[in-house]
Protein backbone atom coordinates (compact mmCIF):
# COMPACT_ATOMS: atom_id res chain seq x y z
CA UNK A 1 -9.70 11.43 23.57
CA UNK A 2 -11.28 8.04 22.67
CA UNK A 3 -9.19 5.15 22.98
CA UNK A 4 -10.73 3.17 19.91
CA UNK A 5 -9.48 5.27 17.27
CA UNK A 6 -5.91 4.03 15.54
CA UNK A 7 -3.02 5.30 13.39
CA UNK A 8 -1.77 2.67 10.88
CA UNK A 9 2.11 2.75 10.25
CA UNK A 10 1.62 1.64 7.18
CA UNK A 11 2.90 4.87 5.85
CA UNK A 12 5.96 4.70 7.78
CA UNK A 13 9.28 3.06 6.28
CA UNK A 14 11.32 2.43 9.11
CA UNK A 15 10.72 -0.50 11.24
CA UNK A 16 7.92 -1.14 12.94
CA UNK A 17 9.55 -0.57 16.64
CA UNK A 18 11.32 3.00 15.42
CA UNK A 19 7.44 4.19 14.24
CA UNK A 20 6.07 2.83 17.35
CA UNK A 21 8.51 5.16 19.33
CA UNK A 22 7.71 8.40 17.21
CA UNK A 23 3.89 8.38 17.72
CA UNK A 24 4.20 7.10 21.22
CA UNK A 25 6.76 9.86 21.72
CA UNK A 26 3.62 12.74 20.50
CA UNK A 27 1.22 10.95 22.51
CA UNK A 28 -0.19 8.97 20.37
CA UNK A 29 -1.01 5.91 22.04
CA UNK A 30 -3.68 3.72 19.52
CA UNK A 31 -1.46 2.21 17.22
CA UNK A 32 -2.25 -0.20 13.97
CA UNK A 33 1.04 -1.82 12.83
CA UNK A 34 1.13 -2.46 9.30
CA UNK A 35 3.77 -2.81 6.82
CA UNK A 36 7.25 -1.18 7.88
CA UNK A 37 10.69 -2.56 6.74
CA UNK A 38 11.92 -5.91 7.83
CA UNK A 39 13.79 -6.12 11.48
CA UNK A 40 14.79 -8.76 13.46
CA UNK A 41 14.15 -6.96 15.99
CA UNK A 42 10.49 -5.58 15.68
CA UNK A 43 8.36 -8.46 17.93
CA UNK A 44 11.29 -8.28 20.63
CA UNK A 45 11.53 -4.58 20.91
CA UNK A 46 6.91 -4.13 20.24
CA UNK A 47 6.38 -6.62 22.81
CA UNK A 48 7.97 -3.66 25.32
CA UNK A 49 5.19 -1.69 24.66
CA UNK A 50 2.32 -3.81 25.24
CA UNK A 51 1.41 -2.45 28.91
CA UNK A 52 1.62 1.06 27.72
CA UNK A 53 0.18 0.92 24.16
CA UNK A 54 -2.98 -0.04 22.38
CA UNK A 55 -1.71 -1.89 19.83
CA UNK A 56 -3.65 -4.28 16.88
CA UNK A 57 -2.19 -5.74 13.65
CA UNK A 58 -2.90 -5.33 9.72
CA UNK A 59 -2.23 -7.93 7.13
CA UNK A 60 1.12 -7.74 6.14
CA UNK A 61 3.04 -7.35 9.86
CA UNK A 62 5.40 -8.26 10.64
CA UNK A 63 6.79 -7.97 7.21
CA UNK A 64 9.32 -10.91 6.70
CA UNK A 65 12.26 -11.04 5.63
CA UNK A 66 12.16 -11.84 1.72
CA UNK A 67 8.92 -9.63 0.80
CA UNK A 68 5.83 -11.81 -1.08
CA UNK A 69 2.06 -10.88 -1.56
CA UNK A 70 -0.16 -12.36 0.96
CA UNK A 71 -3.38 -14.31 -0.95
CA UNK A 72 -5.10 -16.44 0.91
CA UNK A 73 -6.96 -17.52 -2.50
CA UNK A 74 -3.74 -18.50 -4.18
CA UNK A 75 -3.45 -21.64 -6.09
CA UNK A 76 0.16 -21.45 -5.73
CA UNK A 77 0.21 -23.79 -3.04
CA UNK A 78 3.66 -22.39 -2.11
CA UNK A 79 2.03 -18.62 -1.72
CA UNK A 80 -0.73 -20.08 -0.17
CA UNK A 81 1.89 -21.87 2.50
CA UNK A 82 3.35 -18.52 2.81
CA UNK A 83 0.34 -16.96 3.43
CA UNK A 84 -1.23 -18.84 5.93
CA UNK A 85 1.65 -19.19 8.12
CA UNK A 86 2.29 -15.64 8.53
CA UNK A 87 -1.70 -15.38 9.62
CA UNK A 88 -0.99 -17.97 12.04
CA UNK A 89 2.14 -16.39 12.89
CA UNK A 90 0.39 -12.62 13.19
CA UNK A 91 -2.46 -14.20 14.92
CA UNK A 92 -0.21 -15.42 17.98
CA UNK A 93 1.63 -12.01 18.05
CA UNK A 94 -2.02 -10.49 18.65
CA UNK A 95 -2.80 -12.88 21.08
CA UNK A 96 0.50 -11.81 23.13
CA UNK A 97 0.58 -7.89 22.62
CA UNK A 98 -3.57 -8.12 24.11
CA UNK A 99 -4.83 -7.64 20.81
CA UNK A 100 -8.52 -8.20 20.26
CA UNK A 101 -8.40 -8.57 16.65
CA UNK A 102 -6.05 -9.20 13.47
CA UNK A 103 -7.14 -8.21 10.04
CA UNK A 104 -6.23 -8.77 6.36
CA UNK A 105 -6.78 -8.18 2.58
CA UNK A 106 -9.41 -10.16 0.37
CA UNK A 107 -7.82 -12.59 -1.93
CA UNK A 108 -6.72 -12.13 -5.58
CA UNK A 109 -7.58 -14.51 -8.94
CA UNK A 110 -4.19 -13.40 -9.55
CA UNK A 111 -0.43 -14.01 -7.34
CA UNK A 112 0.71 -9.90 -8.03
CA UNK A 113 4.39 -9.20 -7.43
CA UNK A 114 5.72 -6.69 -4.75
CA UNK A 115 6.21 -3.74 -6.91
CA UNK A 116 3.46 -4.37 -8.92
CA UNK A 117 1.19 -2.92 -5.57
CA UNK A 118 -0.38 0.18 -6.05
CA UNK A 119 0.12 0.05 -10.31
CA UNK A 120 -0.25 -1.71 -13.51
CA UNK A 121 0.25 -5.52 -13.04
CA UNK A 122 1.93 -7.49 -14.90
CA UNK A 123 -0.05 -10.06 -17.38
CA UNK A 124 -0.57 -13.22 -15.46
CA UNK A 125 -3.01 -15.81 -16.12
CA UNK A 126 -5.99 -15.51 -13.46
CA UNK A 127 -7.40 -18.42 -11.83
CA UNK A 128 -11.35 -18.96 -12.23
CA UNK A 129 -13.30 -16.08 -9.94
CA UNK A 130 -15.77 -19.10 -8.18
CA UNK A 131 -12.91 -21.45 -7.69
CA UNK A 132 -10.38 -19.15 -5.89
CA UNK A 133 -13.81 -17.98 -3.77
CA UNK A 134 -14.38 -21.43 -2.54
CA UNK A 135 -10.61 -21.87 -2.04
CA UNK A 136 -10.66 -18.51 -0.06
CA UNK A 137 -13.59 -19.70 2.12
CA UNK A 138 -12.08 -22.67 2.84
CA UNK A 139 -9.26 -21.15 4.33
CA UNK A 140 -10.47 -18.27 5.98
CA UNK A 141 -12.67 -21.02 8.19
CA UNK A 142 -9.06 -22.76 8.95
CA UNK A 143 -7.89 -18.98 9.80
CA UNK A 144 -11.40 -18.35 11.82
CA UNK A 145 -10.91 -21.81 14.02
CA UNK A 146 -7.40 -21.20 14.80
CA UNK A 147 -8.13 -17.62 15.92
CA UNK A 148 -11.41 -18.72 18.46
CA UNK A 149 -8.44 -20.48 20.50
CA UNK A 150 -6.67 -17.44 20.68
CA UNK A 151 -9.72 -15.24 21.22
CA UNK A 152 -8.78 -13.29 18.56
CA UNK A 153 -11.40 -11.96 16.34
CA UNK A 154 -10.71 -11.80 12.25
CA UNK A 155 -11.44 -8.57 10.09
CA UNK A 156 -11.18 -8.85 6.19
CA UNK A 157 -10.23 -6.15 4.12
CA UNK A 158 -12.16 -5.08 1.30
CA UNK A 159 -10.02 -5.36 -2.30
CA UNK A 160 -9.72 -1.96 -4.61
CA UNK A 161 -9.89 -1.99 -8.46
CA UNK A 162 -9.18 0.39 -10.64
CA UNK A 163 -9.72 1.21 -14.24
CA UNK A 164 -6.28 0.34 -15.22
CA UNK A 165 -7.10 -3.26 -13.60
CA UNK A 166 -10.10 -3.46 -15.57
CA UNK A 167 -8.61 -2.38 -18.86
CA UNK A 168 -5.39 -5.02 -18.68
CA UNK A 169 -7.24 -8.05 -17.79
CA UNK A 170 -10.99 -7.23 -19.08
CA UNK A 171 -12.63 -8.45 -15.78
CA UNK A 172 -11.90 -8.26 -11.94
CA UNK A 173 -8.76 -9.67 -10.65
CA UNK A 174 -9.29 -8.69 -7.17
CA UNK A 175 -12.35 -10.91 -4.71
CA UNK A 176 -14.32 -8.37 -2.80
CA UNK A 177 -14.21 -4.84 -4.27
CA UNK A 178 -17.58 -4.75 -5.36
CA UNK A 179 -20.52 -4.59 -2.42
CA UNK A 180 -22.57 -7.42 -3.93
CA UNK A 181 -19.65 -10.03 -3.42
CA UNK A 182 -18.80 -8.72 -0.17
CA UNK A 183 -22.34 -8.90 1.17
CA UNK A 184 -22.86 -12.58 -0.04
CA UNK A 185 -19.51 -13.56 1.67
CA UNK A 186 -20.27 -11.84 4.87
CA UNK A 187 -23.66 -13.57 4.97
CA UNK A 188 -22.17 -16.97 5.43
CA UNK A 189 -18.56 -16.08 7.34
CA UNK A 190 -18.00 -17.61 10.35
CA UNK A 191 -19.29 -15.47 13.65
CA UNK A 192 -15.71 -14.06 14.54
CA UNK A 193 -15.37 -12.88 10.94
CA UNK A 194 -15.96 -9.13 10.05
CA UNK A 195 -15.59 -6.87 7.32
CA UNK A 196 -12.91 -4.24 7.98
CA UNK A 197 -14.30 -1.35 5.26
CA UNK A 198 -11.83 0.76 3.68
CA UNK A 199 -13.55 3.73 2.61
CA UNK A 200 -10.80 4.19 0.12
CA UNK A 201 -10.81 1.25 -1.25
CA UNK A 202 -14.44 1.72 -1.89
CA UNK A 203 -14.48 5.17 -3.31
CA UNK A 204 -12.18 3.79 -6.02
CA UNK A 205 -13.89 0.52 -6.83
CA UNK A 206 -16.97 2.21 -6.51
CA UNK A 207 -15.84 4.82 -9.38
CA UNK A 208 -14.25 2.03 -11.18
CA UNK A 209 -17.35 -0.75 -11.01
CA UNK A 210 -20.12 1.83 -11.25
CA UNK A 211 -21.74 1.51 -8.05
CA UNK A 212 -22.59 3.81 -5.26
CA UNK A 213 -20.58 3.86 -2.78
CA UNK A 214 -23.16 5.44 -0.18
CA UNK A 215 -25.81 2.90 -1.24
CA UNK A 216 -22.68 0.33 -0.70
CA UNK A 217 -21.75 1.43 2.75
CA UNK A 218 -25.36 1.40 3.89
CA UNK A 219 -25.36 -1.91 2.65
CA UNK A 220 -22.45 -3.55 4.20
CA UNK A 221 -22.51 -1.21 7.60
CA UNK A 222 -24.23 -4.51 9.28
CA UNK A 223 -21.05 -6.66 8.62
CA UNK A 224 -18.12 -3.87 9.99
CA UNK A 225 -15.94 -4.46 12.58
CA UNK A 226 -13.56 -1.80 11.91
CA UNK A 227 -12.85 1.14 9.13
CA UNK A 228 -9.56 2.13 7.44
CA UNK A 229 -9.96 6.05 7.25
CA UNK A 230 -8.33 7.83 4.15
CA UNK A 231 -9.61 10.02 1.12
CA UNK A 232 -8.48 9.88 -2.83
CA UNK A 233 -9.56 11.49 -5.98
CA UNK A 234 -11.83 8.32 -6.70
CA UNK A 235 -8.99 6.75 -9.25
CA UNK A 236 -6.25 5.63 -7.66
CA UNK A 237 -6.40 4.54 -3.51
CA UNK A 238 -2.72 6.86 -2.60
CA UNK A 239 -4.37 7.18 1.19
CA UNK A 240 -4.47 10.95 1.44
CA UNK A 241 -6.20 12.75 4.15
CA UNK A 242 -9.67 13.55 4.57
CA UNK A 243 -11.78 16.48 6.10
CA UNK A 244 -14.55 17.01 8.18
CA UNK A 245 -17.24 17.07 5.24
CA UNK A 246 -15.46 14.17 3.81
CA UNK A 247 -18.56 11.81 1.99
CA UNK A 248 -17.75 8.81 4.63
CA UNK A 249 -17.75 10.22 7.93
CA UNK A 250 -22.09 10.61 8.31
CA UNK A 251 -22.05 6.97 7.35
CA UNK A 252 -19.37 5.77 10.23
CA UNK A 253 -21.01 3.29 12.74
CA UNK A 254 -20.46 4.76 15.99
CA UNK A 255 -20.33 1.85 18.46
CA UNK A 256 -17.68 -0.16 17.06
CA UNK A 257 -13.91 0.14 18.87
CA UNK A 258 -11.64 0.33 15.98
CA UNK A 259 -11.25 2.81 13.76
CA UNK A 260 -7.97 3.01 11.91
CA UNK A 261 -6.74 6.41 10.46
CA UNK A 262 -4.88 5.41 7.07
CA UNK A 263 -3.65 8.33 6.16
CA UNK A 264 0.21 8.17 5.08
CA UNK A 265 1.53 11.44 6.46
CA UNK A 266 4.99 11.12 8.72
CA UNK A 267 3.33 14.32 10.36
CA UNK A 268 2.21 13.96 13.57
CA UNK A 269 0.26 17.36 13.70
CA UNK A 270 -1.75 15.80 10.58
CA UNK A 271 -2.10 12.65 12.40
CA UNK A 272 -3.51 14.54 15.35
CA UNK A 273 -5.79 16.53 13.17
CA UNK A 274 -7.27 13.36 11.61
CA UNK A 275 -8.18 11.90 15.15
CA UNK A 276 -9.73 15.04 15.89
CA UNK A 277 -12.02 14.53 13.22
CA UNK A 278 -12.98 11.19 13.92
CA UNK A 279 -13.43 12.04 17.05
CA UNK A 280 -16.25 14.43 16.87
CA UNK A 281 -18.16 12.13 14.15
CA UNK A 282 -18.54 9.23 16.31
């Protein structure tokens, strides 16, 4: 079995060491941390495992102790703060668990809640769509310089929108969902920068912004570093799992070495099953 195809825990509760330990435990040994409940304990006890696992990080790990939304195009200078020290913060845990890479989501016009993830958000005033683009550029070149020291390489995340978005705030609230936005950002990030495409995500903004998203993943193929691997019913992104005729998988490029199975299932036989099927498409 390749060694450059992940599970994210991000559909695990339980702290990030305890999910490490399950997979490990049925052999799973490519490993994308990601979300998971707060523990003092995670970087002491994942730091055991850094000889024997393949491990990489995701945006929000390791989740800290009083939850927030990371935006890294915040205007709340106090998110922002919050923000950019837990990159810096992720970015050195990569550096010492042999990571190659550490990846995050695309800013927001917007500072969302924690349970307002995943649904309706809340009416908020939303910052100006060019001025929280330059303000996310700007730091995403602090984040890029820091991580060249650490020879860490940066993967974005591309945003997901869905009609309900759309219909509260009667425009985008979210940077990069749509292709043409990610293209022209990805033509002028710095060299360690990369697009990490999550074919969800897509299928859902793709629905939602009437684009295609074949035409978009033929478009922004050039730019990927990495993929986040899950299927949905094109409305909401809920990270179910896909199949071996799934629309994506023809479109995969096949010499990257990172590939993250998203799929939040807390079976490992699924799990298993989805590698399988990544396996023979690339």
């Amino acid at each position: 079995m390749r060694n450059n195809i992940f599970i994210s825990t991000g559909g695990f509760k339980a702290p990030a060491y305890k999910s490490i330990k399950k997979l490990a435990y049925s052999g799973i040994k490519n490993i994308e941390l990601s979300g998971g409940s707060y523990s003092i304990n995670n970087i002491k006890e994942i730091l055991k495992f850094k000889k024997k696992l393949n491990l990489r990080l995701h945006n929000y790990f390791p989740p800290p102790k009083i939850p927030f939304v990371l935006n890294v195009a915040s205007y709340n200078d106090k998110i922002l703060n919050k923000s950019m020290d837990h990159i810096f913060k992720s970015i050195n845990i990569a550096s010492k668990i042999n990571s190659k890479y550490y990846s995050f989501h695309a800013g927001f016009l917007l500072d969302p809640k924690v349970n307002n993830l995943g649904k309706k958000f809340d009416i908020s005033k939303l910052q100006k769509r060019d001025k929280c683009l330059d303000r996310f550029k700007n730091n995403v070149s602090k984040i890029s310089k820091f991580a060249k020291l650490k020879n860490i390489k940066i993967l974005i995340e591309n945003n997901v929108v869905t009609k309900k978005n759309l219909s509260q705030f009667k425009t985008n609230p979210f940077l990069m969902s749509h292709p043409d936005e990610i293209f022209e950002f990805f033509l002028n990030a710095p060299k360690n920068v990369k697009l990490l495409m999550d074919v969800g995500h897509l299928k859902v903004s793709s629905k939602t912004e009437g684009f295609s998203k074949i035409m978009a993943i033929k478009k922004l193929n050039r730019f990927v570093g990495c993929y986040h691997l899950s299927d949905n019913d094109s409305n909401i992104d809920n990270n179910k799992p896909f199949t071996r005729n799934s629309w994506f998988l023809n479109y995969l490029k096949k010499n990257l070495d990172y590939y993250t199975i998203e799929v939040y299932s807390n079976s490992t036989k699924i799990l298993k099953n989805q590698i399988k099927i990544v396996n023979n498409h690339i």
